[in-house]
N, C-alpha and C. Protein backbone atom coordinates (compact mmCIF):
# COMPACT_ATOMS: atom_id res chain seq x y z
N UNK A 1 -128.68 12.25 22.68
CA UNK A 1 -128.04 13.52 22.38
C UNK A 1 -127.55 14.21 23.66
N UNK A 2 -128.54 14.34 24.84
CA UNK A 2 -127.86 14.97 26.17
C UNK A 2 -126.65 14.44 26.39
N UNK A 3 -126.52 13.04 26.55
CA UNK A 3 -125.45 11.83 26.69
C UNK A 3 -123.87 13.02 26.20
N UNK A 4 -124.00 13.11 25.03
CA UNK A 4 -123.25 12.98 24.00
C UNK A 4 -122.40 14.78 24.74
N UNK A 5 -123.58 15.91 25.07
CA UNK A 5 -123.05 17.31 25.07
C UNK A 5 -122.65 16.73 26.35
N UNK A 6 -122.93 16.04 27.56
CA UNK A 6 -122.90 16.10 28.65
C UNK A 6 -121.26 15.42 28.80
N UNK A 7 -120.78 14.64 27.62
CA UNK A 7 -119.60 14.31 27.45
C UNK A 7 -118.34 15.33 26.95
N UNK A 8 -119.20 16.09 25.72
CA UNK A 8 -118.51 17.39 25.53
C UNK A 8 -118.23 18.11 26.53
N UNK A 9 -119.25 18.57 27.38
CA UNK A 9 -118.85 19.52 28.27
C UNK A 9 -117.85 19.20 29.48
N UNK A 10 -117.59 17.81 29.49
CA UNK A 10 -116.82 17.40 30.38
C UNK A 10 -115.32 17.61 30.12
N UNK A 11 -115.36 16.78 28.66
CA UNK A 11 -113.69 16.89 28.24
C UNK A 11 -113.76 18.24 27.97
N UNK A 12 -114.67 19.00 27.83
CA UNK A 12 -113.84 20.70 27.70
C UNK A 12 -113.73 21.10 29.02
N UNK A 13 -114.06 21.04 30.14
CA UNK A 13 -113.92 21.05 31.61
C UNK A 13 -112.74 20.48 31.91
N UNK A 14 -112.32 19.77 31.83
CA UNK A 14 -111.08 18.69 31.60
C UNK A 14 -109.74 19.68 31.10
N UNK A 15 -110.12 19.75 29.76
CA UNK A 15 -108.94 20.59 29.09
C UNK A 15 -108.55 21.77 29.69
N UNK A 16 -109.51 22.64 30.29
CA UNK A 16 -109.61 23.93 30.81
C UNK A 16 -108.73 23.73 32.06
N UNK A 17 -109.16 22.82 33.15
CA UNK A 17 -108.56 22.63 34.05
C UNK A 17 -107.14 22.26 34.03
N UNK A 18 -107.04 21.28 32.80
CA UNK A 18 -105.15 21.24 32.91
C UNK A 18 -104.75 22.26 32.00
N UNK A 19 -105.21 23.42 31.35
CA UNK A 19 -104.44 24.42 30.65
C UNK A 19 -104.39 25.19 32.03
N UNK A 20 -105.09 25.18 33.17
CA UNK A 20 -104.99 26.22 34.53
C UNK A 20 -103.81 25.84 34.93
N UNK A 21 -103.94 24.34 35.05
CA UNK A 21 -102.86 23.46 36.09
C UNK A 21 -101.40 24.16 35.09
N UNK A 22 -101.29 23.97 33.95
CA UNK A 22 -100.10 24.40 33.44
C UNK A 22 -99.34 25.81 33.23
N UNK A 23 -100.67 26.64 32.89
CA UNK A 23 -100.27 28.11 33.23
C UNK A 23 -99.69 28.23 35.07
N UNK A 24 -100.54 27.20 35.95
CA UNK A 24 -100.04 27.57 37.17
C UNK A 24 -98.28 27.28 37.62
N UNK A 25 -98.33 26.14 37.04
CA UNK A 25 -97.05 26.03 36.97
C UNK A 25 -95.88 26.62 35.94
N UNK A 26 -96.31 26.81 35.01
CA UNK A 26 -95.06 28.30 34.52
C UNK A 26 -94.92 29.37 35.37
N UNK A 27 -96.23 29.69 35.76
CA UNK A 27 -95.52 30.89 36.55
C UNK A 27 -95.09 30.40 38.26
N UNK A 28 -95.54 29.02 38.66
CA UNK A 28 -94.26 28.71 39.70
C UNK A 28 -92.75 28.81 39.00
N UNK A 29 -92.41 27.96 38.07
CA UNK A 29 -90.85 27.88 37.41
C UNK A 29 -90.08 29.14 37.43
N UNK A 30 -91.32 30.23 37.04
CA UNK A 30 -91.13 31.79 36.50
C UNK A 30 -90.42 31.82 37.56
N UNK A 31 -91.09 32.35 39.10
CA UNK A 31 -91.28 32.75 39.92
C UNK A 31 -89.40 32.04 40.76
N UNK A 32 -89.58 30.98 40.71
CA UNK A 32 -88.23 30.35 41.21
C UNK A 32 -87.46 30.69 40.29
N UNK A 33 -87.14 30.87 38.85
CA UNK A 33 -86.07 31.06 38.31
C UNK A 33 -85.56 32.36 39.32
N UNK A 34 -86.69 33.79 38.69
CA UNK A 34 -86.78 34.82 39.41
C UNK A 34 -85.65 34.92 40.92
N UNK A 35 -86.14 34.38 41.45
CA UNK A 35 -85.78 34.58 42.93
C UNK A 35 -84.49 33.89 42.77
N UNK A 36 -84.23 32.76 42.10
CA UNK A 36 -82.28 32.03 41.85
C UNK A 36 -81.72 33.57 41.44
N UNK A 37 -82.20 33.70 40.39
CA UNK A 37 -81.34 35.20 39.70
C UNK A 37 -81.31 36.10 40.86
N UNK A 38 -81.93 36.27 41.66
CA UNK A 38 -81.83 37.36 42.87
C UNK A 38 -80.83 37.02 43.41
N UNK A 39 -80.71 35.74 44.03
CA UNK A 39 -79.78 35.17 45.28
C UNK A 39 -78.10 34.98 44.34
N UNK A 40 -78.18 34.97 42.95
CA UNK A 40 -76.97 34.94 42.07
C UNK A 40 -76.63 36.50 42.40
N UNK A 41 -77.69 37.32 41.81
CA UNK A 41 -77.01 38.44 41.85
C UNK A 41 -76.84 39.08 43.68
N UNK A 42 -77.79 38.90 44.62
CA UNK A 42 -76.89 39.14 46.05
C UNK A 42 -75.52 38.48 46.34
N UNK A 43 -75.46 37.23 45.78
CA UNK A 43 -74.21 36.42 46.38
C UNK A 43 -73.17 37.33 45.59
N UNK A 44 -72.81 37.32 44.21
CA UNK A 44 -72.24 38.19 42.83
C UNK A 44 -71.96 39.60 44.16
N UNK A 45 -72.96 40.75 44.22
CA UNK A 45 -72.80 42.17 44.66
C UNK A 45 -71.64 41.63 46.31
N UNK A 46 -72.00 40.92 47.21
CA UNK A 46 -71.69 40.78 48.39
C UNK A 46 -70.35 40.35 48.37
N UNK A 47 -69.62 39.30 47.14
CA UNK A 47 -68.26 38.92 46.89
C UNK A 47 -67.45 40.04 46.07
N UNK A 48 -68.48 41.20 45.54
CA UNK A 48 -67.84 42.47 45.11
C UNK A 48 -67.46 43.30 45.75
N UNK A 49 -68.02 43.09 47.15
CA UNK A 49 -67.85 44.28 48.05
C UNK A 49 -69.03 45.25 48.34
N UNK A 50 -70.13 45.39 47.03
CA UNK A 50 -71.31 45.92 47.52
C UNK A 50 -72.36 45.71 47.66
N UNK A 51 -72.18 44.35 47.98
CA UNK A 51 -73.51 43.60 49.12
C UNK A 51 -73.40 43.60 50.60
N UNK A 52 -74.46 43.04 50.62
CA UNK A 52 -74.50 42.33 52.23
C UNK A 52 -74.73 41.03 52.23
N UNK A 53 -73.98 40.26 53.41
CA UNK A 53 -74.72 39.36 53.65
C UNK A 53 -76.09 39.13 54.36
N UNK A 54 -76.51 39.88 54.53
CA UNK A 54 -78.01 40.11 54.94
C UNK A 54 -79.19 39.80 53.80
N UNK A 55 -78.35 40.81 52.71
CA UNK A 55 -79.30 40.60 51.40
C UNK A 55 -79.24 39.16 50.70
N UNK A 56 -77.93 38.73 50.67
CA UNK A 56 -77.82 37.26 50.17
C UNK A 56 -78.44 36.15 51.43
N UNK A 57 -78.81 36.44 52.33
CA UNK A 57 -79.41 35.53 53.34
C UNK A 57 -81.02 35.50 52.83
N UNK A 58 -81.80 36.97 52.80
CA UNK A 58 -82.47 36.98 52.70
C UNK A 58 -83.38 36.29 50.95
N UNK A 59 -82.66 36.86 50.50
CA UNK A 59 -82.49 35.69 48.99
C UNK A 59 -82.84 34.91 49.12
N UNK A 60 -81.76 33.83 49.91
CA UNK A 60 -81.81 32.70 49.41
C UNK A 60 -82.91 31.85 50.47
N UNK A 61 -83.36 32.64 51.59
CA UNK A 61 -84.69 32.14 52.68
C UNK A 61 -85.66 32.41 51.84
N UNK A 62 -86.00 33.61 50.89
CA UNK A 62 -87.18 33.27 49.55
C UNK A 62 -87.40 32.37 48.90
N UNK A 63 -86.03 32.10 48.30
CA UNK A 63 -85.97 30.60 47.02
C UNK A 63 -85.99 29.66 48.49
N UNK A 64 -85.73 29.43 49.26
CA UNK A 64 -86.29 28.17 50.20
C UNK A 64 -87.60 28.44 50.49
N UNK A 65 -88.10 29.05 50.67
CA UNK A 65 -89.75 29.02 51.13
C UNK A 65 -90.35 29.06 49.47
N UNK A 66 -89.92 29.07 48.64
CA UNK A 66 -90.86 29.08 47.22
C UNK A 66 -90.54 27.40 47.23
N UNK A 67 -89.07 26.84 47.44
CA UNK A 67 -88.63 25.84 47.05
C UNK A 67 -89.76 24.62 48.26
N UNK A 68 -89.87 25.20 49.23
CA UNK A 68 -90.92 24.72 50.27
C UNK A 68 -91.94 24.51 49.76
N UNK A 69 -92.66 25.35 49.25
CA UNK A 69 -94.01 25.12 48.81
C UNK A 69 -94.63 24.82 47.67
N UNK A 70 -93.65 24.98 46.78
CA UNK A 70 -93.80 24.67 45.43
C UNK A 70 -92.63 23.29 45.00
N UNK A 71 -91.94 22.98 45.36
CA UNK A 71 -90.70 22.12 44.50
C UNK A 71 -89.53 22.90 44.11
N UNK A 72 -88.58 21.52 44.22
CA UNK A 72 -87.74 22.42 43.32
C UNK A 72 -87.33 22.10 42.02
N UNK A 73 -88.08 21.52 40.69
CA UNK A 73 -88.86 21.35 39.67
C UNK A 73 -87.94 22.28 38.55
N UNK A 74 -88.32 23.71 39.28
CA UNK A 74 -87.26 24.69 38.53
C UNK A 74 -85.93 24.10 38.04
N UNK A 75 -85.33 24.04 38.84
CA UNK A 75 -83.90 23.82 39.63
C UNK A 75 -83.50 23.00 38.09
N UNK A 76 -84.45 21.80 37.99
CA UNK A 76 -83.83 20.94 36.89
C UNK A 76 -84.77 21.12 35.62
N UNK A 77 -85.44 22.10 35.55
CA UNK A 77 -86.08 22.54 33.94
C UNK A 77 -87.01 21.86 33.98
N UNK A 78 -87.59 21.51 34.87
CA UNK A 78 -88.86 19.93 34.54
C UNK A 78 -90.27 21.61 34.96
């Protein structure tokens, strides 16, 4: 019988850990969509006339350091 919970408790340890692993990664995808839509809308304001290129630089050095450390996974919906 120990055998048996000591197996339960594993695959529920198991499951728990990849429902973490997957919540962690939605909110990486989140997080990179996020920051694309930023660098769309700096590039968008700056070709209107009321941006900067400062702000669209800075943009798009975010989505590279997210794209650094995380993938870029987003990028293609995966």
């Amino acid at each position: 019988m120990a055998g048996f919970l000591d197996r339960a408790k594993e695959q529920a340890q198991n499951a728990l850990n990849q429902g973490k692993q997957k919540v962690d990664e939605v909110q990486q995808q989140r997080a990179g969509n996020d920051l694309l839509k930023k660098l769309g809308a700096a590039y968008y304001a700056e070709r209107r006339g009321g941006g900067s290129a400062e702000a669209t630089q800075a943009a798009l050095s975010a989505l590279e350091a997210h794209i650094a450390s995380h993938g870029d996974g987003f990028l293609r919906g995966a």
